[in-house]
PDB file of N, CA and C in Angstrom:
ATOM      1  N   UNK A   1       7.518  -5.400  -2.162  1.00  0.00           N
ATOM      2  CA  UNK A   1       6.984  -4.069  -2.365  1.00  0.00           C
ATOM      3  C   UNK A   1       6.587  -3.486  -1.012  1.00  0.00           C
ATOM      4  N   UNK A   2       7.012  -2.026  -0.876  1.00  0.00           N
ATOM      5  CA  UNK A   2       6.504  -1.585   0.443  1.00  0.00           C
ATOM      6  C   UNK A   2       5.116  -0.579   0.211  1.00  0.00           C
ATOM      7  N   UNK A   3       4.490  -0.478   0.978  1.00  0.00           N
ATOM      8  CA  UNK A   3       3.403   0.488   1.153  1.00  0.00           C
ATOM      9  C   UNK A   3       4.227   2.200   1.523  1.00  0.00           C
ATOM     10  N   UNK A   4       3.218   2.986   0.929  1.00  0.00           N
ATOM     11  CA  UNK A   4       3.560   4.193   1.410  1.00  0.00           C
ATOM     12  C   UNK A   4       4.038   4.992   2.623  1.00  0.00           C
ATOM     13  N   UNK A   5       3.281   4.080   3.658  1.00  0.00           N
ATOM     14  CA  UNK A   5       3.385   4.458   5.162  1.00  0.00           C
ATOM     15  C   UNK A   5       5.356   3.828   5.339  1.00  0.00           C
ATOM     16  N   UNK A   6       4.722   2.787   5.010  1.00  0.00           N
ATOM     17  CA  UNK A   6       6.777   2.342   5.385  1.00  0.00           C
ATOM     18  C   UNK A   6       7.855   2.787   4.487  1.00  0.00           C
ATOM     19  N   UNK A   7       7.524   3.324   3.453  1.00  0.00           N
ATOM     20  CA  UNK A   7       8.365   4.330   2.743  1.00  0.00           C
ATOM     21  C   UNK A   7       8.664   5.709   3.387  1.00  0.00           C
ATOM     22  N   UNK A   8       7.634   6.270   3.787  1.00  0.00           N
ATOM     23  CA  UNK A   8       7.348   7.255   4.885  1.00  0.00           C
ATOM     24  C   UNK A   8       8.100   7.580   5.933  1.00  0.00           C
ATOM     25  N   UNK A   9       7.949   5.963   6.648  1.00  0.00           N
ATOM     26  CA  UNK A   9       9.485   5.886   7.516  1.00  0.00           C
ATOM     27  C   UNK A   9      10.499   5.510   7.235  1.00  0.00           C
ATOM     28  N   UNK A  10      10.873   4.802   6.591  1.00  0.00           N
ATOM     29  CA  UNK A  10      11.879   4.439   5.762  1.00  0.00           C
ATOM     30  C   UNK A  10      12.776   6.156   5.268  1.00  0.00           C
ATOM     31  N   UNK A  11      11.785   6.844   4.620  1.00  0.00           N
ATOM     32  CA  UNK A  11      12.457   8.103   4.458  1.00  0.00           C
ATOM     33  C   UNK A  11      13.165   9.036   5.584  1.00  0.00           C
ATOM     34  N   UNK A  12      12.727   8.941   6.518  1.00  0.00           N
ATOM     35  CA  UNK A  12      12.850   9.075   7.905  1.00  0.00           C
ATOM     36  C   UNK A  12      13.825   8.904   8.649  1.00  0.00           C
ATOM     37  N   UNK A  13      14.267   7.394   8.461  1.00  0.00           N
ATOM     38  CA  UNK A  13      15.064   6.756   9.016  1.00  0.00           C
ATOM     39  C   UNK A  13      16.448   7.033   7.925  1.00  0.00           C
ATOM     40  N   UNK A  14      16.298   7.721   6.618  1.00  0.00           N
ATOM     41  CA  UNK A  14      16.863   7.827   5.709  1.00  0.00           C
ATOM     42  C   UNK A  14      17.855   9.343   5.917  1.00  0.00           C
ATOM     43  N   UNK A  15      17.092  10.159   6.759  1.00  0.00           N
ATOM     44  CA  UNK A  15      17.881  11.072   7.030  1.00  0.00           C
ATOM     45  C   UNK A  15      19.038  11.710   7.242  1.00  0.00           C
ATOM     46  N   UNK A  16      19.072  10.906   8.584  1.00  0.00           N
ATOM     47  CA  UNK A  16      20.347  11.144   9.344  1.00  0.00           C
ATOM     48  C   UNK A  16      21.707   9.914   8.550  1.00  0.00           C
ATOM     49  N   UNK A  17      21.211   9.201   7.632  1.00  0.00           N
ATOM     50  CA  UNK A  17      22.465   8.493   6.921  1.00  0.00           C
ATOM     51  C   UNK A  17      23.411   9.338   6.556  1.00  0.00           C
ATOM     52  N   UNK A  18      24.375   8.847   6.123  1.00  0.00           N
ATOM     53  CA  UNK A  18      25.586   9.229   5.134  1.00  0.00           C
ATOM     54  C   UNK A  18      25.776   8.301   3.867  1.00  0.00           C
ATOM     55  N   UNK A  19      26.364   8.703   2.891  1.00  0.00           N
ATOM     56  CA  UNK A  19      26.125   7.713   2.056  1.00  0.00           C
ATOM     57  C   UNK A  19      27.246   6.740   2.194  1.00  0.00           C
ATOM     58  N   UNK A  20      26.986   5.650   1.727  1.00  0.00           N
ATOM     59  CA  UNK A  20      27.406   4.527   2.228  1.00  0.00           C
ATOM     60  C   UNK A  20      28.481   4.595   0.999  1.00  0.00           C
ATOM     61  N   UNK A  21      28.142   4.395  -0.094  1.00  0.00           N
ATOM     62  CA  UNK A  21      28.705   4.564  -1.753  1.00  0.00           C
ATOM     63  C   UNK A  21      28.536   4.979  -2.590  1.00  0.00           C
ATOM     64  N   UNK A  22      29.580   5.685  -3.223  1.00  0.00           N
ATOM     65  CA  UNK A  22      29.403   6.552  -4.486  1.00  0.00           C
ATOM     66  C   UNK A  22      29.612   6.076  -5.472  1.00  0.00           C
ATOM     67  N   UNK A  23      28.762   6.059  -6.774  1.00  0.00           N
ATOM     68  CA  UNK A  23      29.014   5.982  -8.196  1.00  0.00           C
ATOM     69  C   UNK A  23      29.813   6.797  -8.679  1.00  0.00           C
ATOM     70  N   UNK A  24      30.934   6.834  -9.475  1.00  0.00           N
ATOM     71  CA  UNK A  24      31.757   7.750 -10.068  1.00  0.00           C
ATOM     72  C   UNK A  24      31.393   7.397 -11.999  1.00  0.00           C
ATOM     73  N   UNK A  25      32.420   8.257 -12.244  1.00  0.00           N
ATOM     74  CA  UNK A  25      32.104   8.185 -13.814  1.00  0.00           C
ATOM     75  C   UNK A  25      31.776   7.254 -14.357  1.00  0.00           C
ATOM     76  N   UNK A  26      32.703   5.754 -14.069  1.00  0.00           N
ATOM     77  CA  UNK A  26      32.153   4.794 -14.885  1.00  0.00           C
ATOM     78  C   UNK A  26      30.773   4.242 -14.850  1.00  0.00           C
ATOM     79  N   UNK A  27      29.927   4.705 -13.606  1.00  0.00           N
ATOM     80  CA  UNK A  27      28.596   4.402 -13.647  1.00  0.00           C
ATOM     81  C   UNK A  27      28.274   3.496 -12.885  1.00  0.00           C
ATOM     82  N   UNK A  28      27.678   2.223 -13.427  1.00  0.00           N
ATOM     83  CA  UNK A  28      26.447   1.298 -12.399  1.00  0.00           C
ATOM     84  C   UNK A  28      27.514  -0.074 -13.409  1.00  0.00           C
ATOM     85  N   UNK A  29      28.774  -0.684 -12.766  1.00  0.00           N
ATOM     86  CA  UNK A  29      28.867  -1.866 -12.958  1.00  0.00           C
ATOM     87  C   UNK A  29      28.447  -3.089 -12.728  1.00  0.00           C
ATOM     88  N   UNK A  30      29.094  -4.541 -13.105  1.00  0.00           N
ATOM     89  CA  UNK A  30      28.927  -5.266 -12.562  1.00  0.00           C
ATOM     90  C   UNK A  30      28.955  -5.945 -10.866  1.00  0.00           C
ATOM     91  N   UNK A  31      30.458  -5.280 -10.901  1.00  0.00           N
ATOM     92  CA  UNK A  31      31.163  -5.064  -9.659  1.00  0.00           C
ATOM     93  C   UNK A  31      30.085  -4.365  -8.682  1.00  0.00           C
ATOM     94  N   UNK A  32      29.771  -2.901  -9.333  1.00  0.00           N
ATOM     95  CA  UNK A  32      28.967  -1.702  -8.297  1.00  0.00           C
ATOM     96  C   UNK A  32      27.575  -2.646  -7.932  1.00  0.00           C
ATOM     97  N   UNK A  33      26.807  -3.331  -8.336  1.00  0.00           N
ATOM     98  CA  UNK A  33      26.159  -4.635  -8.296  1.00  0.00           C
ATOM     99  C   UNK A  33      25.865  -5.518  -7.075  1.00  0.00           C
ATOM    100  N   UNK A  34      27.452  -5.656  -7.298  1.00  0.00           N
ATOM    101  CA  UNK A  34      27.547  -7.200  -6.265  1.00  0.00           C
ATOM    102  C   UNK A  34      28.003  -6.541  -5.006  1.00  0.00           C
ATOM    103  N   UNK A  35      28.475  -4.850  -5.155  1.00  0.00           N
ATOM    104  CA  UNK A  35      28.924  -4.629  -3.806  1.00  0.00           C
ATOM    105  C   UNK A  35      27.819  -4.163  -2.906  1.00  0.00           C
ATOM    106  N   UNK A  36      26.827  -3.479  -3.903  1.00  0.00           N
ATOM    107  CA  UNK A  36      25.681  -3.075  -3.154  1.00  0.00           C
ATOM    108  C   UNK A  36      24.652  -4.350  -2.669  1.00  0.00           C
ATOM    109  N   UNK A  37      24.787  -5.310  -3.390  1.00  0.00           N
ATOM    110  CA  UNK A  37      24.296  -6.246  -2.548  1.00  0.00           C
ATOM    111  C   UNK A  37      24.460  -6.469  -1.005  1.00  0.00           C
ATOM    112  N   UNK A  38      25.831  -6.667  -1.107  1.00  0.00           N
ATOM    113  CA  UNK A  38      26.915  -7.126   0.334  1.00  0.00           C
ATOM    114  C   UNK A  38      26.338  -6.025   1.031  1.00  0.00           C
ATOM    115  N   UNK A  39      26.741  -4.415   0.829  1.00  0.00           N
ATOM    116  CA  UNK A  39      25.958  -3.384   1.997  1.00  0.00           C
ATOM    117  C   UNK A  39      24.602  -3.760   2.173  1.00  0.00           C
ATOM    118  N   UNK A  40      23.567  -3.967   1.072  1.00  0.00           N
ATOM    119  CA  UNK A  40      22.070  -3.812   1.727  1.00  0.00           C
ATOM    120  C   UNK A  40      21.615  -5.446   2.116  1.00  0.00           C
ATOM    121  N   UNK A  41      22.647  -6.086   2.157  1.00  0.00           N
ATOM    122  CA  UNK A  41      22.524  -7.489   3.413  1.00  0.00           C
ATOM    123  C   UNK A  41      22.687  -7.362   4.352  1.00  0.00           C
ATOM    124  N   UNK A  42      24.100  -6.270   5.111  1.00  0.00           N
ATOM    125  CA  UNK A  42      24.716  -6.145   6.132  1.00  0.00           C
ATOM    126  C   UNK A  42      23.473  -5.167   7.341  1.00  0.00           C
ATOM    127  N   UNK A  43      23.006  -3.775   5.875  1.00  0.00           N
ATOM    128  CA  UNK A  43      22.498  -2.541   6.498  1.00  0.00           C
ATOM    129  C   UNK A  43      21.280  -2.369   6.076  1.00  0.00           C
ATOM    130  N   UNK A  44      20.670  -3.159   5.172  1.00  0.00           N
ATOM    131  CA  UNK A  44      19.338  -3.062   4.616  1.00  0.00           C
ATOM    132  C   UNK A  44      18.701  -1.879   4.471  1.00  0.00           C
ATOM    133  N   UNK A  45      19.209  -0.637   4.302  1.00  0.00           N
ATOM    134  CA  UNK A  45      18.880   0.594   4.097  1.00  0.00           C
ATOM    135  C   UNK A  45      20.375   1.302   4.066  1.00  0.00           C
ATOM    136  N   UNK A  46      20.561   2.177   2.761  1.00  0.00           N
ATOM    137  CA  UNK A  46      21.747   2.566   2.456  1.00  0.00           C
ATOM    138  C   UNK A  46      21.162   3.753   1.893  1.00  0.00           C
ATOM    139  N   UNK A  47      22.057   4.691   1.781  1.00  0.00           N
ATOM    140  CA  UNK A  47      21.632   5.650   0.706  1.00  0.00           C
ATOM    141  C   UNK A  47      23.049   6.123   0.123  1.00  0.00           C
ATOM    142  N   UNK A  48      22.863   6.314  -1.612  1.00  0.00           N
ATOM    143  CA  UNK A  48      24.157   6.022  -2.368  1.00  0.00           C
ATOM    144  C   UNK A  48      24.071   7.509  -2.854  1.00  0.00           C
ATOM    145  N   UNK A  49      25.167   7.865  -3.591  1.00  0.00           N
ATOM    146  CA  UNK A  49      25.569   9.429  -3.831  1.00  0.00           C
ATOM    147  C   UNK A  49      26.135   9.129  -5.435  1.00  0.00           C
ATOM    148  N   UNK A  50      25.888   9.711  -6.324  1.00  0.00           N
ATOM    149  CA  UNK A  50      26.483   9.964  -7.660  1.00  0.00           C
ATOM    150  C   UNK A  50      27.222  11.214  -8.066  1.00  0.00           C
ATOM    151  N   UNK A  51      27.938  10.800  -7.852  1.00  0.00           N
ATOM    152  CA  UNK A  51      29.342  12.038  -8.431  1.00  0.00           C
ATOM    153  C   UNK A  51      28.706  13.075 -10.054  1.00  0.00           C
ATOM    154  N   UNK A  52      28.825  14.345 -10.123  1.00  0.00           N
ATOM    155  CA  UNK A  52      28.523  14.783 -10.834  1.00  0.00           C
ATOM    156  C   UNK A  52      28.522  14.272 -12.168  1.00  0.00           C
ATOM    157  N   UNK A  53      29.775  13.738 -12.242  1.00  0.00           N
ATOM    158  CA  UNK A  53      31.140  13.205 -13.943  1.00  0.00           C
ATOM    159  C   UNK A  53      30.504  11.750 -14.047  1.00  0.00           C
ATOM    160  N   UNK A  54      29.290  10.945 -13.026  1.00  0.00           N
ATOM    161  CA  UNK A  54      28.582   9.833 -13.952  1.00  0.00           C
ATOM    162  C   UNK A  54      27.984  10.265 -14.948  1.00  0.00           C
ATOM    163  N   UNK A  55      27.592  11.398 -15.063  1.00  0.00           N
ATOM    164  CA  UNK A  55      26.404  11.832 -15.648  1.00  0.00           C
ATOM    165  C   UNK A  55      24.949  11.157 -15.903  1.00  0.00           C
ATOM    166  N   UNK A  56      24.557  11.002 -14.714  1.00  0.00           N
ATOM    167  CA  UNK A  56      23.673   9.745 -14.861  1.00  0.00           C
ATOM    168  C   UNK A  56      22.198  10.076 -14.389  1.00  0.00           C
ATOM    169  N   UNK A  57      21.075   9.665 -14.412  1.00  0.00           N
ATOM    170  CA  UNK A  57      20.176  10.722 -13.665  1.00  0.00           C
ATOM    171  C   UNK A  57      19.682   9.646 -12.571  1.00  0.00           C
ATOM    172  N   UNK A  58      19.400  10.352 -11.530  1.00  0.00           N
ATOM    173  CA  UNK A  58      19.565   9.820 -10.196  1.00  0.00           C
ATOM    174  C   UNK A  58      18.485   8.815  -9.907  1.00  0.00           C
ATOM    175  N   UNK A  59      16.994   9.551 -10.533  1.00  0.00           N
ATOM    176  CA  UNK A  59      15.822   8.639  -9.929  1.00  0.00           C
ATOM    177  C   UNK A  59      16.437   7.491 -10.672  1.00  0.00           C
ATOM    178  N   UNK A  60      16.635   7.616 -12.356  1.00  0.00           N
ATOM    179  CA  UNK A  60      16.533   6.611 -13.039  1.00  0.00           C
ATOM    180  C   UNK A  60      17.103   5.270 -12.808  1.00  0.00           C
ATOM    181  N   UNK A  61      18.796   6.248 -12.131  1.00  0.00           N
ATOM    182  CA  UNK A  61      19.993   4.933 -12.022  1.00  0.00           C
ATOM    183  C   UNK A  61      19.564   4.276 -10.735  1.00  0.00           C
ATOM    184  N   UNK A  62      18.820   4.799  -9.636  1.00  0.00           N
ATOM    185  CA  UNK A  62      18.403   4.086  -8.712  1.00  0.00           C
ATOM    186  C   UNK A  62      16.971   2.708  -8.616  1.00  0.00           C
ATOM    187  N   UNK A  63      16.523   3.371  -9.263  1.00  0.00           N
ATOM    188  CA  UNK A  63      14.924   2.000 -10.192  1.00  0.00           C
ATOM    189  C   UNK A  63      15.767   1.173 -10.705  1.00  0.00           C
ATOM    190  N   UNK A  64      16.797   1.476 -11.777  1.00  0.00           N
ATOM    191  CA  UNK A  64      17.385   0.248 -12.355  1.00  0.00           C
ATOM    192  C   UNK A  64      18.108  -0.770 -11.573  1.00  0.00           C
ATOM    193  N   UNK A  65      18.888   0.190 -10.646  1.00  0.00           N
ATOM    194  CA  UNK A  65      19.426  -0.337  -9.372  1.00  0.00           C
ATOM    195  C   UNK A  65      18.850  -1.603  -8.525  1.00  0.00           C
ATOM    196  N   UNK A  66      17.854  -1.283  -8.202  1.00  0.00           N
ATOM    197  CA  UNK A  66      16.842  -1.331  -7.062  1.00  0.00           C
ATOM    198  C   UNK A  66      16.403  -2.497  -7.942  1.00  0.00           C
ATOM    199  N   UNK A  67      15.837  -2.406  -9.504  1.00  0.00           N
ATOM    200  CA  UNK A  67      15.414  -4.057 -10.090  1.00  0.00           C
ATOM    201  C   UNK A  67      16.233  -4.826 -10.247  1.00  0.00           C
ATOM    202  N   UNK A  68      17.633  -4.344 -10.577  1.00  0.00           N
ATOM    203  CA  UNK A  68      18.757  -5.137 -10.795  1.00  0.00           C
ATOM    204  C   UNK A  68      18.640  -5.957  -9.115  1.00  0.00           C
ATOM    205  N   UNK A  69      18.429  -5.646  -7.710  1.00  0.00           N
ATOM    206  CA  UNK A  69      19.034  -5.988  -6.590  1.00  0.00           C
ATOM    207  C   UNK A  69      17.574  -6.613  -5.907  1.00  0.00           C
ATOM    208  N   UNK A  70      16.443  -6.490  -6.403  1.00  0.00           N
ATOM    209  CA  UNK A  70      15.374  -6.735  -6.133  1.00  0.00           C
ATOM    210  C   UNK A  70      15.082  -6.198  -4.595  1.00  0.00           C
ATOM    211  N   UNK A  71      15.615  -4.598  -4.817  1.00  0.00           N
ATOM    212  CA  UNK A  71      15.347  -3.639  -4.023  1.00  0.00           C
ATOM    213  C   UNK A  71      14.125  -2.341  -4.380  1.00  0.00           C
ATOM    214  N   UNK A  72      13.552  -1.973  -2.978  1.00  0.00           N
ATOM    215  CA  UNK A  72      13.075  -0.340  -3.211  1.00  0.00           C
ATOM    216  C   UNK A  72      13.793   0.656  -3.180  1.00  0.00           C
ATOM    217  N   UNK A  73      13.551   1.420  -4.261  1.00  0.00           N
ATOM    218  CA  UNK A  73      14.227   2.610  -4.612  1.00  0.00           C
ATOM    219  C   UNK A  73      12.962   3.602  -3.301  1.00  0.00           C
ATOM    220  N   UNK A  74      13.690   3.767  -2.409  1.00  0.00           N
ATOM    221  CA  UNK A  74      12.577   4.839  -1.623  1.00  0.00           C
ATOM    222  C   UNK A  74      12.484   6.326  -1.736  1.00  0.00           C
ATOM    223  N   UNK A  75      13.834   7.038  -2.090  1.00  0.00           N
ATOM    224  CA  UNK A  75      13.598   8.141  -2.288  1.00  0.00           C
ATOM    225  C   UNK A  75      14.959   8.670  -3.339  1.00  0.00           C
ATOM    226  N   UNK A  76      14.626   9.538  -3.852  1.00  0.00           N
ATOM    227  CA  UNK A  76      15.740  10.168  -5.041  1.00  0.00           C
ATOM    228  C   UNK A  76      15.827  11.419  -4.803  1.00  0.00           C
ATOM    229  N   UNK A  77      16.721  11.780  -4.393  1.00  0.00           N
ATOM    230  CA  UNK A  77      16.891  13.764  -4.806  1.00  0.00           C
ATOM    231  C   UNK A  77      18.190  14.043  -4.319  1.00  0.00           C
ATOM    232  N   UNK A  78      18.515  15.461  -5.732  1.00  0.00           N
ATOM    233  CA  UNK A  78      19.405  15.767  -5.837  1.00  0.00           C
ATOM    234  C   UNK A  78      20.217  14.612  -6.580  1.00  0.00           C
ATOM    235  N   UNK A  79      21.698  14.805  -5.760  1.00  0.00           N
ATOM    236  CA  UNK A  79      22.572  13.505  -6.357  1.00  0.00           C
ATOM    237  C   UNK A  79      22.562  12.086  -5.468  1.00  0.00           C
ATOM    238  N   UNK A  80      21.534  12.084  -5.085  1.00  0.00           N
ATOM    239  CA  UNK A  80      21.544  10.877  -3.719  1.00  0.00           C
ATOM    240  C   UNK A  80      20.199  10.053  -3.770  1.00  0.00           C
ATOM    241  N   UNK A  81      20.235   8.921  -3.490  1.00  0.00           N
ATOM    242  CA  UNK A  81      19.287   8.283  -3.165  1.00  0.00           C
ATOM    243  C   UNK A  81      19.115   6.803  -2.803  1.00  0.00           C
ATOM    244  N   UNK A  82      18.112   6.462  -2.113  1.00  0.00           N
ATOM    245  CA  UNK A  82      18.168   5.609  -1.063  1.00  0.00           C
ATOM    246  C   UNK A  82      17.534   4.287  -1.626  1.00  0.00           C
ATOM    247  N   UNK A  83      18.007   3.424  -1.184  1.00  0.00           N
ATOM    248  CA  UNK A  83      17.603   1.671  -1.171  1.00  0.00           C
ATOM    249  C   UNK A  83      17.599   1.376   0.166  1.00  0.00           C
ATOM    250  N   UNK A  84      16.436   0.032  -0.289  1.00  0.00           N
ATOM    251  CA  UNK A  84      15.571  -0.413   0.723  1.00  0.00           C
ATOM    252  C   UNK A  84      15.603  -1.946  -0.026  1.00  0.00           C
ATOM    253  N   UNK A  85      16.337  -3.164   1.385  1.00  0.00           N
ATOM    254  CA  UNK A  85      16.179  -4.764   0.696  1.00  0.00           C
ATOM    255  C   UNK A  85      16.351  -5.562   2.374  1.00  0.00           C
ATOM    256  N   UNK A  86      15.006  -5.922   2.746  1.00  0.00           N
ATOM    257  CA  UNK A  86      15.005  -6.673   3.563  1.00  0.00           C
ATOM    258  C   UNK A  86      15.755  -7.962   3.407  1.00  0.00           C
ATOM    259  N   UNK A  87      16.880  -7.991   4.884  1.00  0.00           N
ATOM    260  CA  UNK A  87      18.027  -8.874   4.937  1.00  0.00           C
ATOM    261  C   UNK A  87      17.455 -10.877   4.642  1.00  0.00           C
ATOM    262  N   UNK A  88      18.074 -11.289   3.600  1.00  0.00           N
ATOM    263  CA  UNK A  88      17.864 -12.735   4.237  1.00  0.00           C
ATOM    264  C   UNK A  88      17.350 -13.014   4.917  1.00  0.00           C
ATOM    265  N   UNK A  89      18.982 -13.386   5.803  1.00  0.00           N
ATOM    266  CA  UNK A  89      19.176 -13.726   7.668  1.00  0.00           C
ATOM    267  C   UNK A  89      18.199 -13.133   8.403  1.00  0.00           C
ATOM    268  N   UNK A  90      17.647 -14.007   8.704  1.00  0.00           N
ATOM    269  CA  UNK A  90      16.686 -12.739  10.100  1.00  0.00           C
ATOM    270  C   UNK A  90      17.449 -12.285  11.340  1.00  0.00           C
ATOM    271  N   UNK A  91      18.600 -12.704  11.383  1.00  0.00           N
ATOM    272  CA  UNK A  91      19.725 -12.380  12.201  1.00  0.00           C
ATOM    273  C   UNK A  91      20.208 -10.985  11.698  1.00  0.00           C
ATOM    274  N   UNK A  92      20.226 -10.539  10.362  1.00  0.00           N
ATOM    275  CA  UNK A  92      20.187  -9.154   9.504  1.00  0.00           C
ATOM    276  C   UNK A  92      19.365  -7.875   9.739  1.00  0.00           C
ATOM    277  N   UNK A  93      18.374  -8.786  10.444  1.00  0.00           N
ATOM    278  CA  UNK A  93      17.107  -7.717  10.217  1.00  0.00           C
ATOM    279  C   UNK A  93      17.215  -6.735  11.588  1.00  0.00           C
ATOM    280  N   UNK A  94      17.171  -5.498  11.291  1.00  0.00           N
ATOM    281  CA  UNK A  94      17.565  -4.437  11.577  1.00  0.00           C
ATOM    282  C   UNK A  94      16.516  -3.361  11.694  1.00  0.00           C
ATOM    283  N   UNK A  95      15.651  -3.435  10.785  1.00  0.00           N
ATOM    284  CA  UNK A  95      14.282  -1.992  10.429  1.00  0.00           C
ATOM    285  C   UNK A  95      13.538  -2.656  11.194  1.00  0.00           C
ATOM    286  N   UNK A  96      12.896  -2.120  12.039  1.00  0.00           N
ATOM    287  CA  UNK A  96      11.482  -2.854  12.692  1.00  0.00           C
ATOM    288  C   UNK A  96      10.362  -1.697  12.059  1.00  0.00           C
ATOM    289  N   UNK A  97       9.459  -2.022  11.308  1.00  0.00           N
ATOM    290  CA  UNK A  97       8.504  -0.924  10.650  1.00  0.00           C
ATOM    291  C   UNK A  97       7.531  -1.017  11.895  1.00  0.00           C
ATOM    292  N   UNK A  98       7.285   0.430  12.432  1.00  0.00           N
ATOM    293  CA  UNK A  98       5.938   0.395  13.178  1.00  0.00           C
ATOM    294  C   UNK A  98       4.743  -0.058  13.266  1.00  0.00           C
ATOM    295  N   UNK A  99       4.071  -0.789  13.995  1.00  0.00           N
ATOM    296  CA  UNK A  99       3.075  -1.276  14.254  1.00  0.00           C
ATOM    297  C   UNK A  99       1.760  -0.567  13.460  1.00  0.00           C
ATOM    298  N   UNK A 100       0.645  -0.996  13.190  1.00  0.00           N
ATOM    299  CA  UNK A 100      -0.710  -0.051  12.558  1.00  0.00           C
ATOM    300  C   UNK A 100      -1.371   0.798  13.476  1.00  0.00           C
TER     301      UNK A 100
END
């Protein structure tokens, strides 16, 4: 679980992304699953995009997401939104959260 402040930056750092992967109609598979794993090992902060034709609603499919991957859902809006899963490997680790 993160605190507000590192969500804060986390959102931040969430900006200037692109999305990494899109959900299309068929939705949130098994497959869509195991691939978002592999990205938020590699990049530990992703932010994903849902195609209009999932019809899916964004905060929701991202919480489910995010418990399914034992990730933070950090921010939702519009058709986009962002995950947060500190890497394994500490060789992975990539976010340095600011000091207090």
């Amino acid at each position: 679980m993160i605190t507000s402040k590192q969500r804060a930056y986390l959102r931040s750092l969430a900006n200037s992304l692109q999305p990494v992967f899109i959900i299309g109609k068929e939705g949130v598979t098994e497959e869509t699953i195991k691939q978002l794993a592999l990205v938020l090992e590699a990049r530990e902060l992703i932010k994903v995009k849902i195609l209009e034709t999932a019809l899916l609603d964004t905060k929701e499919c991202g919480n489910d997401i995010a418990v399914q991957l034992d990730a933070d859902c950090v921010q939702a809006i519009g058709n986009k939104f962002v995950l947060f899963k500190r890497a394994i490997k500490k060789e992975n680790h990539q976010i340095k959260f600011p000091s207090k």
